[in-house]
N, C-alpha and C. Protein backbone atom coordinates (compact mmCIF):
# COMPACT_ATOMS: atom_id res chain seq x y z
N UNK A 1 69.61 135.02 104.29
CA UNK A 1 69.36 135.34 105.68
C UNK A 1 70.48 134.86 106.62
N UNK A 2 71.48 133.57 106.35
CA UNK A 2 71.84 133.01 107.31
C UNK A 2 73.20 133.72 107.21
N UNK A 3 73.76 134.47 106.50
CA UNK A 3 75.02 135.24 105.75
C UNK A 3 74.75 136.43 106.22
N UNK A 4 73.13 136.95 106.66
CA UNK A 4 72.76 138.35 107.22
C UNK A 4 73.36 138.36 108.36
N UNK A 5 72.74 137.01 108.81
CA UNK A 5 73.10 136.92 110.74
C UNK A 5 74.87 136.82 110.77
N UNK A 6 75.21 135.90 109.79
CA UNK A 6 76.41 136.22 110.23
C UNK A 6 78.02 136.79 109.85
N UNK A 7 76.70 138.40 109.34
CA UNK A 7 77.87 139.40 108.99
C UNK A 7 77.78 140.36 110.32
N UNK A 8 76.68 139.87 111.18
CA UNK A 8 76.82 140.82 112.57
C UNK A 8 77.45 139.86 113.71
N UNK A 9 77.97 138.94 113.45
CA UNK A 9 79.29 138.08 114.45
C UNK A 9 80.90 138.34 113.75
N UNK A 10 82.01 138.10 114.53
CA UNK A 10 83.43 138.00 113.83
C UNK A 10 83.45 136.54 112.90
N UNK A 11 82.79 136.02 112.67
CA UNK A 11 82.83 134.58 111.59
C UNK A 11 82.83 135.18 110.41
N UNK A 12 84.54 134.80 109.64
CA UNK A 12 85.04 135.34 108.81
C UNK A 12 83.99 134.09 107.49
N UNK A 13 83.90 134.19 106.07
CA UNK A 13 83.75 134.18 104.58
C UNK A 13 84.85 132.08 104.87
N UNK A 14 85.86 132.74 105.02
CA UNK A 14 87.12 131.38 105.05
C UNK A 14 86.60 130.38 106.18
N UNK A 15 86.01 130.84 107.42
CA UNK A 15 85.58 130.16 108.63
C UNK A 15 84.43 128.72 108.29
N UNK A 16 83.47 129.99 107.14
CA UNK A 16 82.03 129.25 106.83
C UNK A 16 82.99 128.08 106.02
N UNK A 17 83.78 128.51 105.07
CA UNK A 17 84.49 127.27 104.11
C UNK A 17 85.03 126.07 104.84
N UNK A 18 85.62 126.71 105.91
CA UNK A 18 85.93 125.46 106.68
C UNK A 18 84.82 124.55 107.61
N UNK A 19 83.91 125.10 107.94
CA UNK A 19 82.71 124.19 108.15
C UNK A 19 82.40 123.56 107.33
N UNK A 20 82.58 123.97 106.10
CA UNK A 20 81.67 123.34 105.30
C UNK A 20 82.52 121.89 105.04
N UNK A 21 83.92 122.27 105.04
CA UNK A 21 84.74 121.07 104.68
C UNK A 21 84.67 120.06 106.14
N UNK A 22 84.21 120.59 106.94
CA UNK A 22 84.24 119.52 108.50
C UNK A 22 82.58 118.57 108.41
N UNK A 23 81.77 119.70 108.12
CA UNK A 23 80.13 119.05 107.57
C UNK A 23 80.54 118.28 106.79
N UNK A 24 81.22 117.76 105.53
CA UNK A 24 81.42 116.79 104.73
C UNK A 24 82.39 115.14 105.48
N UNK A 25 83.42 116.17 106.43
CA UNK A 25 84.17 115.36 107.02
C UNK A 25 83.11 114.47 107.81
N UNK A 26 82.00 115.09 108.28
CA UNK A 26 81.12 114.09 109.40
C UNK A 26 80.29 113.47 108.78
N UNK A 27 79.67 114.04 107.31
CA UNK A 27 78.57 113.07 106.19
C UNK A 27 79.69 111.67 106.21
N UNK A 28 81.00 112.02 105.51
CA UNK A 28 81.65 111.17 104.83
C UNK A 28 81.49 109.87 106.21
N UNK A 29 82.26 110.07 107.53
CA UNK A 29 81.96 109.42 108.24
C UNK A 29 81.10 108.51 108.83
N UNK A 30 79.35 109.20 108.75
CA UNK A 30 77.88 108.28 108.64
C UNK A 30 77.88 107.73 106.84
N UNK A 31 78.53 108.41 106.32
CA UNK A 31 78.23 107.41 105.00
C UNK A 31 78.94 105.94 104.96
N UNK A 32 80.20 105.99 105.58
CA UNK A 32 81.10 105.09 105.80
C UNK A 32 80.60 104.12 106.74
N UNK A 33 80.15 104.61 107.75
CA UNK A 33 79.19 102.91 108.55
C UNK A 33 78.30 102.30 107.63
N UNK A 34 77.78 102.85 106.67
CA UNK A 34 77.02 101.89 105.78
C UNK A 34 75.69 101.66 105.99
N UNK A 35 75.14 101.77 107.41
CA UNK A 35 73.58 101.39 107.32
C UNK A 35 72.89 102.65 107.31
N UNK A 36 71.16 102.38 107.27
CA UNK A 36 70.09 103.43 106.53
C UNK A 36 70.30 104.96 107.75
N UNK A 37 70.15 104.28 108.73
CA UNK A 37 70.10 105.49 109.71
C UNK A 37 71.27 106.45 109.49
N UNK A 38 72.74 106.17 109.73
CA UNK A 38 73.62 106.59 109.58
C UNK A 38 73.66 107.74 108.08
N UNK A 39 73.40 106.79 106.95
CA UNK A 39 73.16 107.23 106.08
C UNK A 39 72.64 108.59 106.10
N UNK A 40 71.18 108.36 106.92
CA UNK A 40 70.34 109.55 106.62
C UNK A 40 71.14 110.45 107.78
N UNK A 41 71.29 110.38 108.83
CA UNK A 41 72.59 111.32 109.53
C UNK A 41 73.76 111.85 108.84
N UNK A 42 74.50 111.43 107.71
CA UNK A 42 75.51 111.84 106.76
C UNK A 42 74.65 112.88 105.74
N UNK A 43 73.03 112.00 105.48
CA UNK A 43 72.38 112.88 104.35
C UNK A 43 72.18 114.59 104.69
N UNK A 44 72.14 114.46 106.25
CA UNK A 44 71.70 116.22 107.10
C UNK A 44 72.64 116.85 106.84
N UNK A 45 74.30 116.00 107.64
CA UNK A 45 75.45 117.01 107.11
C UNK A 45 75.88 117.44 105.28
N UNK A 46 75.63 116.30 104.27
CA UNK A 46 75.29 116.49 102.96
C UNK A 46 74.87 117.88 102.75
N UNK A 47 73.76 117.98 103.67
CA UNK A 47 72.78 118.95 103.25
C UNK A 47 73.39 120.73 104.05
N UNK A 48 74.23 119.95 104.59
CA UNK A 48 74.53 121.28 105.96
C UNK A 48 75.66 122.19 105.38
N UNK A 49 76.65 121.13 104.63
CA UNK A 49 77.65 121.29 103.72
C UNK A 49 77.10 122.25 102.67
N UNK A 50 76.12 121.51 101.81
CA UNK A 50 75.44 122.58 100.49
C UNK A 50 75.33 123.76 101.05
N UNK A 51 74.58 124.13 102.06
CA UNK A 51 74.18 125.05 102.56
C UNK A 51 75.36 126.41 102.72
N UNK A 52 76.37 125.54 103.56
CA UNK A 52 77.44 126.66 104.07
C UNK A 52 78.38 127.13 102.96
N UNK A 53 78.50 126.07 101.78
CA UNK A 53 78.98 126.16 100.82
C UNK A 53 78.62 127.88 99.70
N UNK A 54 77.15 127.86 99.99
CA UNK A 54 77.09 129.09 99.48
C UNK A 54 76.29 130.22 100.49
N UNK A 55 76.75 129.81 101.79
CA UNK A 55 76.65 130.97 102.68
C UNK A 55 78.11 131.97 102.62
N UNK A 56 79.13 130.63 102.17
CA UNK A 56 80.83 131.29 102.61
C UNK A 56 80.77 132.81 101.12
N UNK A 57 80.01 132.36 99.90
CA UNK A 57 80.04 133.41 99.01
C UNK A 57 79.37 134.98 99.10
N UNK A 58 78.23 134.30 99.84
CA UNK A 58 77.28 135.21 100.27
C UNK A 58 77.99 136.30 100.97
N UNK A 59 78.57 135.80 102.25
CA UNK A 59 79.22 136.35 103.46
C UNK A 59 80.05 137.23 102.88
N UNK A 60 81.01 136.43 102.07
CA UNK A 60 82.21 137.44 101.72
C UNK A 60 81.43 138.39 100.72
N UNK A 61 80.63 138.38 99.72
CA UNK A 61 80.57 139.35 99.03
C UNK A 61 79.74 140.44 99.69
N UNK A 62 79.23 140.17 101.26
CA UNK A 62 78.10 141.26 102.24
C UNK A 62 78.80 142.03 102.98
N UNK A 63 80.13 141.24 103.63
CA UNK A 63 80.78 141.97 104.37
C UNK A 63 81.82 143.09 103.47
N UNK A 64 82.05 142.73 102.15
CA UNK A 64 83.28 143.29 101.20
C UNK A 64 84.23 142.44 101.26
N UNK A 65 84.34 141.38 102.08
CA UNK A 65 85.21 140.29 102.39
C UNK A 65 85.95 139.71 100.89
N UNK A 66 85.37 139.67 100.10
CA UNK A 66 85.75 138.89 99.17
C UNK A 66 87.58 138.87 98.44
N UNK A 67 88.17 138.04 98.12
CA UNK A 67 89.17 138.41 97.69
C UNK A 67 89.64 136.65 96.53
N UNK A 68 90.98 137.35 96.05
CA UNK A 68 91.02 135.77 95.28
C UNK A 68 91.50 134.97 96.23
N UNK A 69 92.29 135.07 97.70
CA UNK A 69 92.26 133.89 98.49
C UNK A 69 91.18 133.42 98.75
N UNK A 70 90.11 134.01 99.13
CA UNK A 70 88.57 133.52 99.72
C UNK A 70 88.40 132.64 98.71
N UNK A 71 88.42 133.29 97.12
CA UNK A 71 87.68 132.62 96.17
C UNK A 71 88.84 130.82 96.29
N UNK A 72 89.91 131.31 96.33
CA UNK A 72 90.56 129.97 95.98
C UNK A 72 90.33 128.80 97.36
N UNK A 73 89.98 129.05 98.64
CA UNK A 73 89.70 128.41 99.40
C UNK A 73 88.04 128.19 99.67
N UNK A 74 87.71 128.56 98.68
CA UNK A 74 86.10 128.10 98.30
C UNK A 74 85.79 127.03 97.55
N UNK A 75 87.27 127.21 96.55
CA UNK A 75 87.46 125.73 95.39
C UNK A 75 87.77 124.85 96.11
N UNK A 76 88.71 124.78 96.80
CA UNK A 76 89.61 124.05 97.31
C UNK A 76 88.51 123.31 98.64
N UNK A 77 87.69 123.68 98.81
CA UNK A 77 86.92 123.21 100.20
C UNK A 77 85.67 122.17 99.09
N UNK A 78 85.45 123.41 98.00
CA UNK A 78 84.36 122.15 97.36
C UNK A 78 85.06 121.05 97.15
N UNK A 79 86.02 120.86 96.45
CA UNK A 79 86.36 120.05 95.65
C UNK A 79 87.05 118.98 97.26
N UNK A 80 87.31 119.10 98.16
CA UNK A 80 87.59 118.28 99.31
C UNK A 80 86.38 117.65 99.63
N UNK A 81 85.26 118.37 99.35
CA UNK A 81 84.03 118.42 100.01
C UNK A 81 83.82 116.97 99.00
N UNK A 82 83.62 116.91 97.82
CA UNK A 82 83.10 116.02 96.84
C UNK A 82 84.20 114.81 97.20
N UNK A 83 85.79 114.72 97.33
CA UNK A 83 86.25 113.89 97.98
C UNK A 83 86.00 112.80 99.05
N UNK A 84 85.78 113.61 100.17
CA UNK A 84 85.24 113.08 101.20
C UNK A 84 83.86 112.12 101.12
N UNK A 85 82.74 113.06 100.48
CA UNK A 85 81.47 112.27 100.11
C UNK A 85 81.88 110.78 99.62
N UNK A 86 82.51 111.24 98.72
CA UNK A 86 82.09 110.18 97.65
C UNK A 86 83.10 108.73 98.21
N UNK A 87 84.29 109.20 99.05
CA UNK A 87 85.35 108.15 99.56
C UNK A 87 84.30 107.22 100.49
N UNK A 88 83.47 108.23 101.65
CA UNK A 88 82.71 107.69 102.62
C UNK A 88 81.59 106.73 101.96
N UNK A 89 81.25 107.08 100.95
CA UNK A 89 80.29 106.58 100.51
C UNK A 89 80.71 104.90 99.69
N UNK A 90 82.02 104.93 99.53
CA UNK A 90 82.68 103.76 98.85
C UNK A 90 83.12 103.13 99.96
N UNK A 91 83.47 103.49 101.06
CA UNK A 91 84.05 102.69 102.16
C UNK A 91 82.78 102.39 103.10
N UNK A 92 81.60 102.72 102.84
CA UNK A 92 80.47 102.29 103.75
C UNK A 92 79.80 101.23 102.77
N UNK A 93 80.32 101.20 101.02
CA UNK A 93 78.98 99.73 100.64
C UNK A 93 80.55 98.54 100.70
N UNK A 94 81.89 99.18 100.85
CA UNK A 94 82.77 98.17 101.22
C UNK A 94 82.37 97.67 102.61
N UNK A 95 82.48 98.10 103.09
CA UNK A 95 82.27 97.40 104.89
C UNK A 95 80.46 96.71 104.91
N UNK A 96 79.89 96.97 104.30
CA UNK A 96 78.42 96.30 104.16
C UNK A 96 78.28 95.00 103.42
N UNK A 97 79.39 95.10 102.29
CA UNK A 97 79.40 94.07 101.27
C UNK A 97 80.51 93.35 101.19
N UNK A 98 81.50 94.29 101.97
CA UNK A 98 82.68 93.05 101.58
C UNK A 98 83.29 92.89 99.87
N UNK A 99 82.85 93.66 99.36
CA UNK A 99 82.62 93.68 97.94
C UNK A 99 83.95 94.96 97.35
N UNK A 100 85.28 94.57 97.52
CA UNK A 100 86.19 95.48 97.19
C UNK A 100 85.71 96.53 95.34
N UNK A 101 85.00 95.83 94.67
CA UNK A 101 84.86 96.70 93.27
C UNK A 101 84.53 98.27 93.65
N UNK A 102 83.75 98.06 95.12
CA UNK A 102 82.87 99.42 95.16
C UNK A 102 84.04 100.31 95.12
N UNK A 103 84.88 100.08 96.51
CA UNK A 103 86.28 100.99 96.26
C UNK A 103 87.02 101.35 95.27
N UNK A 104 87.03 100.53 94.11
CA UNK A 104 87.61 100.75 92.49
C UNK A 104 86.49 101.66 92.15
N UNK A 105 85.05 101.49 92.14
CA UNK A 105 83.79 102.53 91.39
C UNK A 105 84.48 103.94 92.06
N UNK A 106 84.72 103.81 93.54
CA UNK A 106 85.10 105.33 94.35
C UNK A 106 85.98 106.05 93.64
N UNK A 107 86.61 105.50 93.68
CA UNK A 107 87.98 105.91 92.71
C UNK A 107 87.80 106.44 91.44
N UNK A 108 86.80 105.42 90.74
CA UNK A 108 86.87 106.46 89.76
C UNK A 108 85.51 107.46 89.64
N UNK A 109 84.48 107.39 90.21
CA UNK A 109 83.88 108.30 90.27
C UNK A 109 84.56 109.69 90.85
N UNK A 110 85.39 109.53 91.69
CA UNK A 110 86.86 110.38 92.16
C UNK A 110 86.92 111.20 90.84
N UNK A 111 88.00 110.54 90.34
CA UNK A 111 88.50 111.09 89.39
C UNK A 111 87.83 111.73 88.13
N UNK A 112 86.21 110.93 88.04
CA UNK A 112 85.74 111.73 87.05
C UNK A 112 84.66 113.31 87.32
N UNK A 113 84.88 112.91 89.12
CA UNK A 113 84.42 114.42 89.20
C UNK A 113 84.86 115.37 89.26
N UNK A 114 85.79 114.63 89.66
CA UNK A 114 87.66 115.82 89.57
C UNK A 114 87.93 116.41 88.34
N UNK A 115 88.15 115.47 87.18
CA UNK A 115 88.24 116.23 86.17
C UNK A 115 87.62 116.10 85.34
N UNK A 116 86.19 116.18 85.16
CA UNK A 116 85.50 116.84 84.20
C UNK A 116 85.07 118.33 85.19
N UNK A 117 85.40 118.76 86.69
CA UNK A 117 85.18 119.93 86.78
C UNK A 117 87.07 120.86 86.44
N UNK A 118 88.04 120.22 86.52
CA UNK A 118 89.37 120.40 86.32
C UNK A 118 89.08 121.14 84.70
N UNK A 119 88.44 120.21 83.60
CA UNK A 119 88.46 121.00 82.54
C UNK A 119 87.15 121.87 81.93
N UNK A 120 85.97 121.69 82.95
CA UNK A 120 85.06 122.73 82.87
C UNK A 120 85.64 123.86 83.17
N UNK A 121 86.97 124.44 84.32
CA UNK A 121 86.70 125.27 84.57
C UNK A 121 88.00 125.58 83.51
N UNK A 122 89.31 124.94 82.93
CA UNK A 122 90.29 125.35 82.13
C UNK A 122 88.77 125.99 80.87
N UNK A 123 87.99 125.36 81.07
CA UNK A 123 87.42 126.12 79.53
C UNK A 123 86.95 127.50 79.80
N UNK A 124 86.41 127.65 80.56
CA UNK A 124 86.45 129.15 81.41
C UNK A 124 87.41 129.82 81.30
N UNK A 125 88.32 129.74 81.41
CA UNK A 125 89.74 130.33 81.97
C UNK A 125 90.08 130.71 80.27
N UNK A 126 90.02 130.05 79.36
CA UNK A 126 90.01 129.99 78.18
C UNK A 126 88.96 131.11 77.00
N UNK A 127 87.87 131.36 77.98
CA UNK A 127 87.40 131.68 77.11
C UNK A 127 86.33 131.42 76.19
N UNK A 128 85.77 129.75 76.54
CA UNK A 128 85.21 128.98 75.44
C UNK A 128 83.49 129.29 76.21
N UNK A 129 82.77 129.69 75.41
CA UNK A 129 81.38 129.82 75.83
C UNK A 129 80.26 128.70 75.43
N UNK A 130 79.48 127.96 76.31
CA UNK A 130 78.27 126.74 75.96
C UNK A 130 77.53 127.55 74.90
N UNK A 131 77.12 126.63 73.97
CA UNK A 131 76.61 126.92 73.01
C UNK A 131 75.01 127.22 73.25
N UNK A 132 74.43 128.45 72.29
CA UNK A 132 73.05 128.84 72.77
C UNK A 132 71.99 127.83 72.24
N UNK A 133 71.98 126.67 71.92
CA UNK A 133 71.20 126.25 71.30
C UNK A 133 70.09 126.75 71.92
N UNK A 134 68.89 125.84 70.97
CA UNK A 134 67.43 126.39 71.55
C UNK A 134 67.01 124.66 72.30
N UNK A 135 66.38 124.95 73.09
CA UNK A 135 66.76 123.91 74.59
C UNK A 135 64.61 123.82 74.68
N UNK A 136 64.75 122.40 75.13
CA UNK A 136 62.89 122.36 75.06
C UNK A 136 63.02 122.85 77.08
N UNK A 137 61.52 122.50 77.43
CA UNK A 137 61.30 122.88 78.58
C UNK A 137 62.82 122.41 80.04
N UNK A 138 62.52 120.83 79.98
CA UNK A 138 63.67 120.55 80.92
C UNK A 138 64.91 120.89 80.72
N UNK A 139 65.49 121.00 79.29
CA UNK A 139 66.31 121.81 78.78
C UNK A 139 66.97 122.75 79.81
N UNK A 140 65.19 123.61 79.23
CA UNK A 140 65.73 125.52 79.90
C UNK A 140 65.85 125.14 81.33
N UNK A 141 65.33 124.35 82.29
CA UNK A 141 65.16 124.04 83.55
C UNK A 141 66.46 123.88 83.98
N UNK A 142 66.98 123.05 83.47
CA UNK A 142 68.33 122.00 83.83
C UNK A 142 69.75 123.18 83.83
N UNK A 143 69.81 124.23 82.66
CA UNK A 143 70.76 125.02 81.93
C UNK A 143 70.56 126.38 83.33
N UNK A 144 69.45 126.70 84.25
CA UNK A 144 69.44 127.28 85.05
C UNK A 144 70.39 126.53 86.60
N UNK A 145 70.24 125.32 85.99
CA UNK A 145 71.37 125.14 87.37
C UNK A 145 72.47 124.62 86.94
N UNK A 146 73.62 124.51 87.71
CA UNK A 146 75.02 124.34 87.00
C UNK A 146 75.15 122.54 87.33
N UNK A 147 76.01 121.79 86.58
CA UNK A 147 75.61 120.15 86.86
C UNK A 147 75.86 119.83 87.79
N UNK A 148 77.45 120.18 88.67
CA UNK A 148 77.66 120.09 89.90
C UNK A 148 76.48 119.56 90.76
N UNK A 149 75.89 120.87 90.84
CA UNK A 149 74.41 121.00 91.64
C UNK A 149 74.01 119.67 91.64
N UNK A 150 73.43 119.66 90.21
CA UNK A 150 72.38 118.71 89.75
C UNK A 150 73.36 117.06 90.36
N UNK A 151 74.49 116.73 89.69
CA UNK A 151 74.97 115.60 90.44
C UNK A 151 75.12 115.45 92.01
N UNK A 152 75.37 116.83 92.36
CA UNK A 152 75.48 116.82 93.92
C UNK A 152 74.01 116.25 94.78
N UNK A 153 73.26 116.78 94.15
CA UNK A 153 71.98 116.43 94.75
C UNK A 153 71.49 115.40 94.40
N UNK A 154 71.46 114.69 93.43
CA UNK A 154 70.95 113.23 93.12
C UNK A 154 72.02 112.15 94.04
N UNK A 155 72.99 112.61 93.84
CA UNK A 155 74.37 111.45 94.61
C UNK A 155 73.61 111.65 96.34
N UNK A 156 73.01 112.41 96.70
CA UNK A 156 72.70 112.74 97.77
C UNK A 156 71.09 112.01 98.15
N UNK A 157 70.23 112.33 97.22
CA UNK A 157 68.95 112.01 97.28
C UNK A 157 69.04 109.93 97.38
N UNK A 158 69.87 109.14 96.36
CA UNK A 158 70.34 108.01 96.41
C UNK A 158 71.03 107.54 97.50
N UNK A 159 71.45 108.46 98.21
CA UNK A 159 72.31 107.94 99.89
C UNK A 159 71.14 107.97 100.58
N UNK A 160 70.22 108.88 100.68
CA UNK A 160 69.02 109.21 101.17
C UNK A 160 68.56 107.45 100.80
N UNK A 161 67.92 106.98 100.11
CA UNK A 161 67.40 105.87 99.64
C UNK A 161 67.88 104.77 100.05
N UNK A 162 69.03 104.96 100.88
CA UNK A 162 69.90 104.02 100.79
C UNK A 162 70.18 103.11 99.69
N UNK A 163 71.04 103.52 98.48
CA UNK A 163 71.39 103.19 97.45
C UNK A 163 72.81 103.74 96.86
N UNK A 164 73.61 103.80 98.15
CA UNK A 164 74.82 104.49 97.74
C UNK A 164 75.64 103.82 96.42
N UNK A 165 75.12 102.65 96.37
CA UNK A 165 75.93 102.02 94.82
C UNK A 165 75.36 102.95 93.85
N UNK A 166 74.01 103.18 93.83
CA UNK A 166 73.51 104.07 92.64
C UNK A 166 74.02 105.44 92.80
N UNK A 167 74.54 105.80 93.74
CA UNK A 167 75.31 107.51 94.22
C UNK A 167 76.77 107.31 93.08
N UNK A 168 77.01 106.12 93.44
CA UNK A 168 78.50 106.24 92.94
C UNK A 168 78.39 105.64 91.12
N UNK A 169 77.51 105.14 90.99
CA UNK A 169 77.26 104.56 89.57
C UNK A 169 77.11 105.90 88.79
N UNK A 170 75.83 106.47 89.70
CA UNK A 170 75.69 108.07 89.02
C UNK A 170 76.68 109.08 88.71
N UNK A 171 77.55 108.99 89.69
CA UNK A 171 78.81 110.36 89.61
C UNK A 171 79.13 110.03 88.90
N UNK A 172 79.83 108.41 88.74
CA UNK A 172 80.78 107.88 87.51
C UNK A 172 80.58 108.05 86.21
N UNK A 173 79.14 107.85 86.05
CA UNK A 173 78.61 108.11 84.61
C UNK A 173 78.27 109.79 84.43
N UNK A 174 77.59 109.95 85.19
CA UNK A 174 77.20 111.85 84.71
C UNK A 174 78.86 112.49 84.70
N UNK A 175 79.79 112.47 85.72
CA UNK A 175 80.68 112.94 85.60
C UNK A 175 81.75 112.47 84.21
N UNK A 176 81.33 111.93 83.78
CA UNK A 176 81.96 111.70 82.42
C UNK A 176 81.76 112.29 81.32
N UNK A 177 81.22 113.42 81.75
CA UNK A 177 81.08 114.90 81.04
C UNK A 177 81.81 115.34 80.63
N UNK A 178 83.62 115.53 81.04
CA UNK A 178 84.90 115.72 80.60
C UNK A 178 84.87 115.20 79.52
N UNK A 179 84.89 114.00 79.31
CA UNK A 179 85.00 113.77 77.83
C UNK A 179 84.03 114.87 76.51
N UNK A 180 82.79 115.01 77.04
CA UNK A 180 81.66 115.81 75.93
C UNK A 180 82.81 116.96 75.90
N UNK A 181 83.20 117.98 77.04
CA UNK A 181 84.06 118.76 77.37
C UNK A 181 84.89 119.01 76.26
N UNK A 182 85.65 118.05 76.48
CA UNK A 182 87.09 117.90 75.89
C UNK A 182 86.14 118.02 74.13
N UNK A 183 85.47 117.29 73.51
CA UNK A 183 84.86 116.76 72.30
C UNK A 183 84.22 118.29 71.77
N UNK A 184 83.67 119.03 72.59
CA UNK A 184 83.17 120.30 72.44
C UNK A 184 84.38 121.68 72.07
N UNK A 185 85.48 121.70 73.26
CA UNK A 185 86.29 122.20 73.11
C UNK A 185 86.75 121.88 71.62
N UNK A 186 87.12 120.71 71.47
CA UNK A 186 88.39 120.44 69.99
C UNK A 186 87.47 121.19 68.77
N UNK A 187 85.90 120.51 68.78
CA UNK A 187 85.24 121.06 67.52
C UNK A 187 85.02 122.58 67.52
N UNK A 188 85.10 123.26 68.97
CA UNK A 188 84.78 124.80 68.99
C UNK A 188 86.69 125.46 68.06
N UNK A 189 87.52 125.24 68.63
CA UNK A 189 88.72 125.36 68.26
C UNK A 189 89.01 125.22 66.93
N UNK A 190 88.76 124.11 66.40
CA UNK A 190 88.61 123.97 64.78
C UNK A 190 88.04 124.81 64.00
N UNK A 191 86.53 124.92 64.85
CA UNK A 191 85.41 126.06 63.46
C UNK A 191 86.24 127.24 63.55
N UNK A 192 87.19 127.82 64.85
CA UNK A 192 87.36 128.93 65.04
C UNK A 192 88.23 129.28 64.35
N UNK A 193 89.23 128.20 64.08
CA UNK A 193 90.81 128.24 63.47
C UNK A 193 90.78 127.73 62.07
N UNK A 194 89.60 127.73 61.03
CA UNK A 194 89.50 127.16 59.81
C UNK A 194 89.79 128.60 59.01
């Protein structure tokens, strides 16, 4: 609906992307003061961000808009987008705690969301398809949404709680998916090349 309304204004597909990267710019900011209120003020734009994030796809593919610049400044806004969060969120339990490790956790929760999506998507690009196993109920549940999602929204629901250490404990560890990645790739490559 919100991609209906605004394929009847001039607000271009690229416009929505850049909101979405300014909505993160203002979460990151209430995440960074550190206390509950703020928090939950960063949690709205969190949420404002998701939102526009897949209004900008919507838009472009309603208007005909779509193109591979759109698509590449759609990456390029998520992946700023997850930046920002997760920096604000390390520089708000620093300034609460005084506790420099959190800024080392930022960092690397950084980097492991960076690239375990860096080589989710080389496996794409590649060719390499998730395997069909047969999956029990939460399984099939979980395999309907992509992990992104699923980490995006828990790292979010934990800021909500005020528990941003557990936001960043979480990315660090779920995003260490690159490695399964990488471990999946080598054994798919092998069976293929025996």
């Amino acid at each position: 609906p919100i991609a209906l309304l605004l394929s009847k204004t001039s607000i271009t597909p690229n416009q929505v992307s850049f909101m979405s990267v300014v909505s993160s710019v203002m979460a990151a900011i209430f995440f960074s003061l550190g206390e509950w209120l703020y928090l939950a003020i960063g949690y709205i734009f969190l949420q404002l961000n998701y939102l526009l994030d897949h209004v900008d796809g919507n838009l472009a593919r309603y208007t005909n808009k779509s193109d591979e610049f759109g698509k590449w400044i759609d990456e390029i806004s998520n992946k700023l987008s997850k930046f920002f969060l997760v920096i604000g969120a390390s520089i708000g339990l620093f300034r609460t705690t005084y506790n420099p490790s959190y800024l080392v956790l930022g960092s690397i929760a950084i980097f492991n969301w960076f690239y375990s999506i860096y080589i989710s998507e080389t496996k794409m690009r590649f060719g390499f398809k998730v395997s069909g196993k047969n999956k029990g109920f939460i399984g099939q549940f979980l395999s309907q949404m992509t992990m992104p999602v699923i980490v995006f929204n828990i790292f979010g629901l934990f800021i909500l709680i005020n528990r941003a250490d557990l936001a960043l404990w979480f990315v660090t560890v779920a995003s260490l998916m690159w490695v399964k990645h990488i471990y999946s790739t080598r054994k798919l490559w092998r069976k293929e090349h025996r």
